[in-house]
C-alpha atoms as a PDB file:
ATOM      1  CA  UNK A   1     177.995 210.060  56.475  1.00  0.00           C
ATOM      2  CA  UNK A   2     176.409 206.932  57.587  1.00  0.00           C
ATOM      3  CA  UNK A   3     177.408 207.131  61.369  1.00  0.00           C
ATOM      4  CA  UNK A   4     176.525 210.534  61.268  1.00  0.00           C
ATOM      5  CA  UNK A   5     172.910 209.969  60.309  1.00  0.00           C
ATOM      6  CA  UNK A   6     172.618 206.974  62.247  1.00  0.00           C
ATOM      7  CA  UNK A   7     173.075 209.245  65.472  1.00  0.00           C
ATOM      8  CA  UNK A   8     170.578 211.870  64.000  1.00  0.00           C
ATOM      9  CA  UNK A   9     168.343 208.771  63.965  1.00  0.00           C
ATOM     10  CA  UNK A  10     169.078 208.403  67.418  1.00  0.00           C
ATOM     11  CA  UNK A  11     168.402 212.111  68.555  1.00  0.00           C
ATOM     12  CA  UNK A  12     165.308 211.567  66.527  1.00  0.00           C
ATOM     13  CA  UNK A  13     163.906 208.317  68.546  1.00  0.00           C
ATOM     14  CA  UNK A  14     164.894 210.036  71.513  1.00  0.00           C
ATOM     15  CA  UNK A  15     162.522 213.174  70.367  1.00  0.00           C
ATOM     16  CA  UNK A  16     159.444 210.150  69.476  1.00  0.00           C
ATOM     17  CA  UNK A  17     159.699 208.578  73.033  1.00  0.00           C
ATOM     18  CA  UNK A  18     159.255 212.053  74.012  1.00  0.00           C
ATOM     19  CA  UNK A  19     156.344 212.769  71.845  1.00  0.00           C
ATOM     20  CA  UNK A  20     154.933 209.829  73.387  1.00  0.00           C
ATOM     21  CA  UNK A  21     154.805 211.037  76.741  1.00  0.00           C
ATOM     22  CA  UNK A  22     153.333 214.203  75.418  1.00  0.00           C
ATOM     23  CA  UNK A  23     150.591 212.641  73.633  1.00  0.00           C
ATOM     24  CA  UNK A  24     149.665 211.029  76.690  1.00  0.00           C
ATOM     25  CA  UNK A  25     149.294 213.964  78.652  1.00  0.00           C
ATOM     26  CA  UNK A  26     148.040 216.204  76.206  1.00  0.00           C
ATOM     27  CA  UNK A  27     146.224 214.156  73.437  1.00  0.00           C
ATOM     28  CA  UNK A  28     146.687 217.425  70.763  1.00  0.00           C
ATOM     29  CA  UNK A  29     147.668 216.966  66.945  1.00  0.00           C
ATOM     30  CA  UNK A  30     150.127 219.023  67.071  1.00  0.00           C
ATOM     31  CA  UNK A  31     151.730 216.084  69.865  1.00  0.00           C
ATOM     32  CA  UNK A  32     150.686 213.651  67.714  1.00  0.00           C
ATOM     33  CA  UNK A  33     152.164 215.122  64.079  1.00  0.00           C
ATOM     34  CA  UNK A  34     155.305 215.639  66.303  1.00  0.00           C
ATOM     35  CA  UNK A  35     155.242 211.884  67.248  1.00  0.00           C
ATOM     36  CA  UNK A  36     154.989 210.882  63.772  1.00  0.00           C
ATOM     37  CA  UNK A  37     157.442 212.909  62.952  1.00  0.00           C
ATOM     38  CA  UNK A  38     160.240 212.038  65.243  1.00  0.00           C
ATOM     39  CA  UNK A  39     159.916 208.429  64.618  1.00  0.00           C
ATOM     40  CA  UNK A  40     159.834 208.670  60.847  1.00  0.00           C
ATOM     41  CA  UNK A  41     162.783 210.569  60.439  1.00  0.00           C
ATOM     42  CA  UNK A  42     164.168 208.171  62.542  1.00  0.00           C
ATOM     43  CA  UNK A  43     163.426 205.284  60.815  1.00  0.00           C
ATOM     44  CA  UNK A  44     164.435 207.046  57.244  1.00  0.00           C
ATOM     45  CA  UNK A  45     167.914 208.368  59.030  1.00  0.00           C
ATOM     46  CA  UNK A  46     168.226 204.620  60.094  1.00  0.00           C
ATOM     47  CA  UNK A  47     167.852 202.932  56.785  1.00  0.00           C
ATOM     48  CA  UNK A  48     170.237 205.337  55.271  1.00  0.00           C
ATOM     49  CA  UNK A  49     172.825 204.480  57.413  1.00  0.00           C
ATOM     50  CA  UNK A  50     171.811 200.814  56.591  1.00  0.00           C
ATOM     51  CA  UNK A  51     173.184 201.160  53.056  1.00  0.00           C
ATOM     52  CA  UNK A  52     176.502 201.119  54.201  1.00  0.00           C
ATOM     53  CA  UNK A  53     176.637 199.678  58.287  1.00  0.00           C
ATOM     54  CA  UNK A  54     175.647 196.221  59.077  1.00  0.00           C
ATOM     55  CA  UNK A  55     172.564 195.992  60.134  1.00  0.00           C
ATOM     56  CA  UNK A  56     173.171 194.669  63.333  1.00  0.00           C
ATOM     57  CA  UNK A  57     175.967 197.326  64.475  1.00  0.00           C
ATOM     58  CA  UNK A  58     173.416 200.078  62.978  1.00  0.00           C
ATOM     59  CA  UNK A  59     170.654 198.507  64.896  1.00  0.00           C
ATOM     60  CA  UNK A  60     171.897 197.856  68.312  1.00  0.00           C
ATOM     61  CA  UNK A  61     173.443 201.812  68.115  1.00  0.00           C
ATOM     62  CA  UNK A  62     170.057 203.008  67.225  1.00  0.00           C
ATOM     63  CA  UNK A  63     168.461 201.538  69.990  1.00  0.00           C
ATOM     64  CA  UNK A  64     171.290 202.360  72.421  1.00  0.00           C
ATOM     65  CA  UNK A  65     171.128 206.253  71.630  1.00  0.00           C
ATOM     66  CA  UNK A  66     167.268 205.826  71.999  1.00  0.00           C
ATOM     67  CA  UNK A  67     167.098 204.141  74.875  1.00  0.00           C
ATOM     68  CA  UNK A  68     169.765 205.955  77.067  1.00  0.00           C
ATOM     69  CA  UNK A  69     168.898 209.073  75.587  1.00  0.00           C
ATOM     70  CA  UNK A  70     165.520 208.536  76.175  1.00  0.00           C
ATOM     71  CA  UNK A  71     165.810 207.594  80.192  1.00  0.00           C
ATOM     72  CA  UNK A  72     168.457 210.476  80.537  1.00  0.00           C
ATOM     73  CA  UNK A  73     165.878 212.881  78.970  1.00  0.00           C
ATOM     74  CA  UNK A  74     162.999 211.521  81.435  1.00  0.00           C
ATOM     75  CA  UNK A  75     165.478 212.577  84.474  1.00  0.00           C
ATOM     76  CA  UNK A  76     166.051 215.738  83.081  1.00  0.00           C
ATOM     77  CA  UNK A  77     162.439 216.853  81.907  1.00  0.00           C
ATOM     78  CA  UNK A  78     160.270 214.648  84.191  1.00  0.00           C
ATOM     79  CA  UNK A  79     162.266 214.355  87.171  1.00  0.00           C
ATOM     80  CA  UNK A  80     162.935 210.677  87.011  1.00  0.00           C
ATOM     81  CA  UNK A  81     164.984 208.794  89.307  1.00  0.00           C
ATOM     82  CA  UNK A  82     168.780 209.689  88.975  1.00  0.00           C
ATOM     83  CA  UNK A  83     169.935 206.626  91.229  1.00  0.00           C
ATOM     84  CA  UNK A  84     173.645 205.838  90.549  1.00  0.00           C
ATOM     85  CA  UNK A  85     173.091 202.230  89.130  1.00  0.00           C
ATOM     86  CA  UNK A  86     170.697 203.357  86.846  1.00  0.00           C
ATOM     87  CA  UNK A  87     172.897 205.756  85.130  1.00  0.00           C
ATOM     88  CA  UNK A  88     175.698 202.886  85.461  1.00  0.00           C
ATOM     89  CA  UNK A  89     173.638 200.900  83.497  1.00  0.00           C
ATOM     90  CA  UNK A  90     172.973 203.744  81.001  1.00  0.00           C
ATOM     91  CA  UNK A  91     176.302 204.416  80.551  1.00  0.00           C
ATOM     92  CA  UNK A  92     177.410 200.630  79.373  1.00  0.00           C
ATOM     93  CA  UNK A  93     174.802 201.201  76.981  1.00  0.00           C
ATOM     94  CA  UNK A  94     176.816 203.847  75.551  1.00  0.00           C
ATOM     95  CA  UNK A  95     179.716 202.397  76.242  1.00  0.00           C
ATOM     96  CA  UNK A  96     178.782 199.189  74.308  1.00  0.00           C
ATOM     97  CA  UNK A  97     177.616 201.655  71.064  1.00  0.00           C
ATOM     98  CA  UNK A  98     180.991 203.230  71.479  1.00  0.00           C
ATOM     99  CA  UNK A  99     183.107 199.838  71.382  1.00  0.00           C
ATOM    100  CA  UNK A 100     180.774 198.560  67.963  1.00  0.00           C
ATOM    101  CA  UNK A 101     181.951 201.870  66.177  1.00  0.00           C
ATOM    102  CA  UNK A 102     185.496 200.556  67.204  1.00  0.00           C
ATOM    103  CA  UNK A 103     185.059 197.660  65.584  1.00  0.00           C
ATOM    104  CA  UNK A 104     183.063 197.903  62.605  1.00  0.00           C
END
């Protein structure tokens, strides 16, 4: 159950650094209640899984799905650049999260 809400907190960051971008363009409180929202059911999901990961393996695959989930939704929504070694480097972030849950 741990893993399992330490991706949700993932999926939720990724949903924050999205209400980010959408607070900056729009500035509503709708945006903003969103924002809050995404990042605090991150950070809840996160220290849940804490009870029972390390915190470092929980932590560095927290910020891995945020981060690469966060740039891949950017190309997707907001046309970002799709260059090849950018996604290379997003996918050793992955990659990395992947080989922790190996070997915790």
């Amino acid at each position: 159950m741990a893993w399992i809400s330490l991706v949700l907190a993932g999926i939720a960051e990724m949903f924050g650094v999205i209400m980010i971008n959408k607070v900056n363009k729009e500035r509503t409180w709708r945006a903003l209640v969103l924002l809050i929202v995404g990042f605090g059911s991150s950070f809840i999901l996160l220290a849940y899984s804490m009870k029972t990961l390390p915190m470092g393996t929980a932590y560095a695959i927290w910020t891995g799905i945020g981060a690469s989930g966060g740039a891949l939704l950017s190309m997707v929504l907001y046309g970002e650049s799709k260059d090849w070694k950018r996604l290379l480097f997003i996918t050793m972030i992955l990659g990395s999260a992947v080989g922790l849950k190996l070997v915790s």
